[in-house]
Protein backbone atom coordinates (compact mmCIF):
# COMPACT_ATOMS: atom_id res chain seq x y z
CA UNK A 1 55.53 60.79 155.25
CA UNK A 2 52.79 61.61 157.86
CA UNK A 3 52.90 64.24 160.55
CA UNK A 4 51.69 63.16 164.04
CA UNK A 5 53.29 66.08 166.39
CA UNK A 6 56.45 65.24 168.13
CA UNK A 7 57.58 65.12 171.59
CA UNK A 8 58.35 68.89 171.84
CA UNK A 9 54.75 69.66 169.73
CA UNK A 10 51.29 69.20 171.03
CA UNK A 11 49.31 68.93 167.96
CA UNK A 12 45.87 68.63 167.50
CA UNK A 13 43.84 66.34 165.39
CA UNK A 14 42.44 68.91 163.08
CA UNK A 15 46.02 70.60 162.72
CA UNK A 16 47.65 67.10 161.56
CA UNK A 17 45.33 66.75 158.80
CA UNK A 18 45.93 70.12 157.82
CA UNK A 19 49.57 69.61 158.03
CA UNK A 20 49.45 65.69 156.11
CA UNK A 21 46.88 67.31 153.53
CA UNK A 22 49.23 69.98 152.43
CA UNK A 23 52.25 67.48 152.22
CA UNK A 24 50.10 65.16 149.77
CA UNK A 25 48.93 67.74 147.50
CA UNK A 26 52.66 69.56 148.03
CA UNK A 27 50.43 72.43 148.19
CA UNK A 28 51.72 75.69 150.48
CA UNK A 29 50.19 75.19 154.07
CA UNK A 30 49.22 78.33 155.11
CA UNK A 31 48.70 79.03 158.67
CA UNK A 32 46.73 81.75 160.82
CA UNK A 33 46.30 81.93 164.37
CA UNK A 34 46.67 84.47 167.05
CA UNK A 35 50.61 85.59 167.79
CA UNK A 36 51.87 83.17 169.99
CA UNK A 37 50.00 79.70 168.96
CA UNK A 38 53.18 77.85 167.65
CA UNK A 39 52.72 79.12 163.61
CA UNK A 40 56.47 79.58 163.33
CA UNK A 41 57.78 76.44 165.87
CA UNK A 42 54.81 74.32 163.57
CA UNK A 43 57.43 74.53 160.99
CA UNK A 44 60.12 73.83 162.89
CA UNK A 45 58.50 70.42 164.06
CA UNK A 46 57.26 69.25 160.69
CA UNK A 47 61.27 69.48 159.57
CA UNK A 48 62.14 67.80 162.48
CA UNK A 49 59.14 65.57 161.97
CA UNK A 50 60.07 64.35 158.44
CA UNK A 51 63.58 64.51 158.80
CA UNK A 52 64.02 67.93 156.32
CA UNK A 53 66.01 70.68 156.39
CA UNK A 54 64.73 74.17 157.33
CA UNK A 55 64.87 77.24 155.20
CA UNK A 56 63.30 79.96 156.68
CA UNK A 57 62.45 83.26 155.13
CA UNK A 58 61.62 85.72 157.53
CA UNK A 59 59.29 88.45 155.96
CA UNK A 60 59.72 92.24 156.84
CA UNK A 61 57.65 95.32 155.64
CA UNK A 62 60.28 95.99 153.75
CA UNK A 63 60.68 92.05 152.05
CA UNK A 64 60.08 92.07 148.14
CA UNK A 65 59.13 88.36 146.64
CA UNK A 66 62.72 89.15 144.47
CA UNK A 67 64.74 88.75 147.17
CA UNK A 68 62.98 85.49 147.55
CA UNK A 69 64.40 84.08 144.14
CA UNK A 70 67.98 86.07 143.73
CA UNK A 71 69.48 89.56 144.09
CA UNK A 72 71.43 90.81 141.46
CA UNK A 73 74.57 93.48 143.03
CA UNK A 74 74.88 95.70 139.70
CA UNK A 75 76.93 98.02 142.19
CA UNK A 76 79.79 95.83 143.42
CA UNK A 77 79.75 94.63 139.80
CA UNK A 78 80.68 98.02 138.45
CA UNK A 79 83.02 98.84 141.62
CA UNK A 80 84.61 95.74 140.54
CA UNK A 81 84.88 96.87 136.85
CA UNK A 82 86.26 100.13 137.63
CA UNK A 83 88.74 97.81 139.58
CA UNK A 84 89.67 96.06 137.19
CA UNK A 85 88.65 92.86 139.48
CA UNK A 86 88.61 89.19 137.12
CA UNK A 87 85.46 88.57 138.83
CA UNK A 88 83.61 90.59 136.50
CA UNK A 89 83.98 88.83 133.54
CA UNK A 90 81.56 86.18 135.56
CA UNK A 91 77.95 87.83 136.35
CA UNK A 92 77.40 84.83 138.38
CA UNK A 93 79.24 86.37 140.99
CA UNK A 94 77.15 88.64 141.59
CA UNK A 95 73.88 86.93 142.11
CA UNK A 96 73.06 86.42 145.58
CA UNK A 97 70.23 83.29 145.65
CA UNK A 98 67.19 84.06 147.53
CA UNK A 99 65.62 81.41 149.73
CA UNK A 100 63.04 80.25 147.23
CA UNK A 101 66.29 78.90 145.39
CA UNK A 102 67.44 77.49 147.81
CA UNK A 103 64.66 74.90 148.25
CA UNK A 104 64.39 74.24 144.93
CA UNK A 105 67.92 73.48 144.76
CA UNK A 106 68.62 71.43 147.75
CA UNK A 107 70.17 68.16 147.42
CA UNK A 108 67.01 66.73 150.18
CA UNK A 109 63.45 67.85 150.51
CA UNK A 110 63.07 70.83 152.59
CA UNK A 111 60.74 72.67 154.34
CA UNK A 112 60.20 76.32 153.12
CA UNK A 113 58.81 78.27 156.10
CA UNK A 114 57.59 81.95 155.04
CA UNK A 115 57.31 83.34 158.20
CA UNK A 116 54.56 86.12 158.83
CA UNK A 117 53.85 87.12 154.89
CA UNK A 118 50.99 89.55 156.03
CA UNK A 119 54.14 92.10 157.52
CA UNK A 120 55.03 92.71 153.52
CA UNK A 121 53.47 94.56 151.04
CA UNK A 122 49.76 93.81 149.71
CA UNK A 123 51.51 92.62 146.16
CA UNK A 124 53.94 90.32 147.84
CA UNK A 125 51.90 87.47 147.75
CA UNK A 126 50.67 88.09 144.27
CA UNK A 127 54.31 88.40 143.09
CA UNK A 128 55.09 85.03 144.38
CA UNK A 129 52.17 83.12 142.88
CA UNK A 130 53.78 81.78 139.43
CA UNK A 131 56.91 80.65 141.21
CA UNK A 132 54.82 78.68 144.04
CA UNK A 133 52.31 77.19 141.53
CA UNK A 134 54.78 76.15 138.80
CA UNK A 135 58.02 75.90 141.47
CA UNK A 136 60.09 77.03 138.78
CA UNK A 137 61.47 80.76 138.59
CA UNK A 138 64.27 82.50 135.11
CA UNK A 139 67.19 84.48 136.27
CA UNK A 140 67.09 86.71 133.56
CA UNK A 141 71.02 87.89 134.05
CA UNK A 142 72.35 84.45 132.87
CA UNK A 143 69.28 83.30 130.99
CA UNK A 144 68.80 80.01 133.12
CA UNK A 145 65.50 78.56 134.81
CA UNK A 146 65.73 77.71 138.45
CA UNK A 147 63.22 74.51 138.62
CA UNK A 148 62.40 72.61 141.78
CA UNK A 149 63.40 68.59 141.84
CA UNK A 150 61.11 68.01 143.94
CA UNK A 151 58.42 70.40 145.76
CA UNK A 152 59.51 71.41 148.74
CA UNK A 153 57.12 71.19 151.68
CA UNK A 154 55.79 75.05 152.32
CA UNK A 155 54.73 76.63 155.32
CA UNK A 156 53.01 79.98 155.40
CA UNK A 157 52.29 81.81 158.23
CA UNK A 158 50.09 84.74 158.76
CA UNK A 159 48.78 86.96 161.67
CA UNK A 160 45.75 88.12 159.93
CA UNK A 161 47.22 91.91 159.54
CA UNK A 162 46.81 92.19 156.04
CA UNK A 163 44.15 90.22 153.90
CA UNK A 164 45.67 88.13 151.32
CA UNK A 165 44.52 88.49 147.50
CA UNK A 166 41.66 85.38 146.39
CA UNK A 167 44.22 84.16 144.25
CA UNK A 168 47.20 83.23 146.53
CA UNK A 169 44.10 81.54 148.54
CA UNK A 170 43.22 79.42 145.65
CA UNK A 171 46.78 77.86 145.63
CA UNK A 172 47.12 77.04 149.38
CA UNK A 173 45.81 74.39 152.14
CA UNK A 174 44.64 76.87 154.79
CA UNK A 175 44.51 76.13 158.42
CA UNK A 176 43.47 78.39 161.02
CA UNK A 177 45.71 77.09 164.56
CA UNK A 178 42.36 77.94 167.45
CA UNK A 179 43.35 79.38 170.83
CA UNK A 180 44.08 75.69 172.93
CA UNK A 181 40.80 74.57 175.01
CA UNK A 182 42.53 73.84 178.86
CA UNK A 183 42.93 69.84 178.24
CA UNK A 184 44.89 70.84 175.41
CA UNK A 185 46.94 73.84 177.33
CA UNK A 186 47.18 71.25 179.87
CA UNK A 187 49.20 68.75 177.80
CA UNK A 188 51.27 72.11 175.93
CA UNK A 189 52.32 72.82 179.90
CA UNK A 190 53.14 68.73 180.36
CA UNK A 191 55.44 68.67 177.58
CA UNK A 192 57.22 71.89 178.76
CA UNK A 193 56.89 71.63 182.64
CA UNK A 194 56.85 67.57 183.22
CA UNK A 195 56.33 66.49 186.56
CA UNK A 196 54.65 70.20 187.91
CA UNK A 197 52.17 70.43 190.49
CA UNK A 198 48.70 70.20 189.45
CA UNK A 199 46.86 72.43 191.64
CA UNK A 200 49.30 74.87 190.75
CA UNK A 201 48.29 74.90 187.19
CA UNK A 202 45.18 74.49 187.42
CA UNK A 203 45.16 77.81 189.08
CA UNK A 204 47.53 79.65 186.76
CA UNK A 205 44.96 78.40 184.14
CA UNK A 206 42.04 79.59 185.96
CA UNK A 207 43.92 83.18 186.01
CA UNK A 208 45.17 82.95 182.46
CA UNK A 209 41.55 82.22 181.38
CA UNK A 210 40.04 85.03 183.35
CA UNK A 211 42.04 87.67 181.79
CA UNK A 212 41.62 86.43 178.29
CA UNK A 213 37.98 86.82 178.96
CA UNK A 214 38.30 90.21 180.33
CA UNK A 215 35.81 92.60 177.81
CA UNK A 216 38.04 95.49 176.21
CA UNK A 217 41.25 93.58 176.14
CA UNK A 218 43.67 95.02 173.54
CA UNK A 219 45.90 92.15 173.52
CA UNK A 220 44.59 88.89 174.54
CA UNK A 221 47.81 86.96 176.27
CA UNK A 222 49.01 84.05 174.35
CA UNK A 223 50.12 80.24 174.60
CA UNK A 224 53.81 81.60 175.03
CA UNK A 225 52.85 84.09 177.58
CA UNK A 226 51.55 81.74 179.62
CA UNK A 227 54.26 79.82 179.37
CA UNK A 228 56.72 82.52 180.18
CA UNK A 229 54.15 83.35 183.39
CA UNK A 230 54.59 79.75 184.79
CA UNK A 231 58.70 79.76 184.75
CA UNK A 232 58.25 83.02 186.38
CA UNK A 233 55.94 81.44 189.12
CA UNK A 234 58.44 78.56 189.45
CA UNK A 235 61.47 80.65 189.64
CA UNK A 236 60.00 83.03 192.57
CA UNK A 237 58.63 80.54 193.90
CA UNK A 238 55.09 81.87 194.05
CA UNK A 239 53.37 80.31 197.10
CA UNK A 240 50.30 78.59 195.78
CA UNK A 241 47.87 80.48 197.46
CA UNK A 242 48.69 83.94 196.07
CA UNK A 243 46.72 82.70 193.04
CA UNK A 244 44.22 80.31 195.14
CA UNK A 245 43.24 83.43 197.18
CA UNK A 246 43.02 86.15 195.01
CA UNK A 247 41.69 89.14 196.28
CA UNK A 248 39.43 90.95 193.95
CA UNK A 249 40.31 94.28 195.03
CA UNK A 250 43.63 93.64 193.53
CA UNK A 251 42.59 92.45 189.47
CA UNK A 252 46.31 92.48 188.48
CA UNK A 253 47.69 88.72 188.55
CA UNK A 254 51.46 88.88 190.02
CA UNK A 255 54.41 89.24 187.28
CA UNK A 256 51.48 90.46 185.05
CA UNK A 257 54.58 91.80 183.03
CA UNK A 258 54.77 88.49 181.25
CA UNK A 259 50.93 88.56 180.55
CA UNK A 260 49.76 92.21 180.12
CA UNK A 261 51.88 93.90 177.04
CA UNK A 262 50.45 97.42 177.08
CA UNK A 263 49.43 100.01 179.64
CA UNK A 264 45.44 100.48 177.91
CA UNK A 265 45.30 96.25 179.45
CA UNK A 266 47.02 97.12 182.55
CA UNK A 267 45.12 100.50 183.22
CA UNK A 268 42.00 98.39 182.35
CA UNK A 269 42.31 96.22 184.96
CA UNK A 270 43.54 99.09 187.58
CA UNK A 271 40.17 100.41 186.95
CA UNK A 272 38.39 97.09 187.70
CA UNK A 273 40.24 96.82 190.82
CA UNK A 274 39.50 100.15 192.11
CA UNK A 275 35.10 99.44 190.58
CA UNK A 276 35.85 96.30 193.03
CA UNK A 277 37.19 97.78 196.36
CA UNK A 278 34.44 100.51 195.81
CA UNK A 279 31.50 98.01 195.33
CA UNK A 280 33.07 95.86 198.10
């Protein structure tokens, strides 16, 4: 079972042996990388990949690792009681299994993809790290142990807004996913635009670059973005040499919507274009 990218996944070298390292030591892969670098869709591709089934468990602020293993409705239980519902007699009914259970119980290896674990709270990681390590978890309503076949393949991802405790570290293969160089954006933009005109993305590339390279920048425009950017070029039909012949006087790129996400970035480079017309 080795991971070489797919068709729809431009992977590079150093990611693969992250990825092919974690599955031998079935160790959780965690992954870091600026918003927008393909964490979540690396998931996705290792599943399709291998030939696994995805369970995702998308983490919120207000996620507890719990609701990971099983929730327990005490309240629908009683309603039921006071009822007089035959489903009561069975707390099983009112377990709800969390994700975590879910791969450990599928009938095929799965991939577990915790998606963006930094959004919870600081002790969510911590709370996780006997049931990751030993891949067995005890529902304590029906005095049974949940244990895992098989470990599942696990996929962490993170976008660096919390630091995670030394501990959960310890237990993980850690990868950080670096901004693409351009031969590598170029082949991202191959497998998603096949057969578009070079010049023209060489171009879009030279823009894209520019403004990620702009000093002050609050948010640094993605992989995605610049995806999103060139279908918007395509579908206006931007003639080529609106981006050949930029004029400096006017910093904003056109449909800067899909690149620039707040007005501090867009006021930023108002105020370059207006230091450019008055030094020109």
């Amino acid at each position: 079972m080795r991971f070489e990218g797919t068709s729809n996944y431009v992977a590079t070298e150093d990611l693969k042996v992250a990825v092919n390292a974690a599955v031998l030591l079935r160790r959780p892969l965690l992954v870091k990388g600026e918003p927008g670098t393909g964490k979540t869709v690396l998931a996705h591709e290792i599943a399709q990949a291998v030939g696994a089934p995805l369970i995702e468990w998308n983490v919120k602020s207000t996620t507890k690792a719990q609701q990971g293993l099983y929730e327990y409705d005490a309240v629908a239980r009683l309603r039921d009681g006071q009822l007089g519902d035959e489903r009561v007699h069975d707390i099983r009914n009112y377990i709800k299994r969390g994700k975590l259970w879910e791969a450990f119980t599928s009938p095929q290896l799965p991939v577990l993809l915790i998606d963006e674990i930094d959004k919870a709270d600081i002790e969510f990681p911590n709370d996780l790290l006997q049931e990751l390590d030993r891949m067995s978890f005890d529902v304590y309503e029906t005095q049974e142990r949940v244990t895992a076949a098989e470990r599942p393949i696990v996929v962490i991802t993170s976008n660096n807004e919390k630091e995670l405790p030394d501990a959960f570290l310890r237990r993980c293969f850690f990868h950080y996913i670096k901004f693409p160089d351009r031969d590598t954006m170029q082949k991202i933009i191959d497998v998603h635009f096949p057969g578009i005109q070079r010049l023209l993305i060489a171009k879009a590339m030279d823009v894209f670059y520019e403004v990620r390279d702009v000093p002050g920048l609050k948010k640094k425009p993605s992989t995605s973005e610049l995806l999103d950017w060139l279908k918007l070029l395509l579908n206006e039909d931007m003639p080529l040499d609106v981006l050949q012949n930029r004029d400096p006087t006017k910093a904003i790129p056109p449909l800067h919507g899909a690149l620039l996400k707040n007005e501090q970035d867009i006021m930023l480079f108002e105020r370059l274009a207006f230091m450019a017309r008055r030094n020109g």
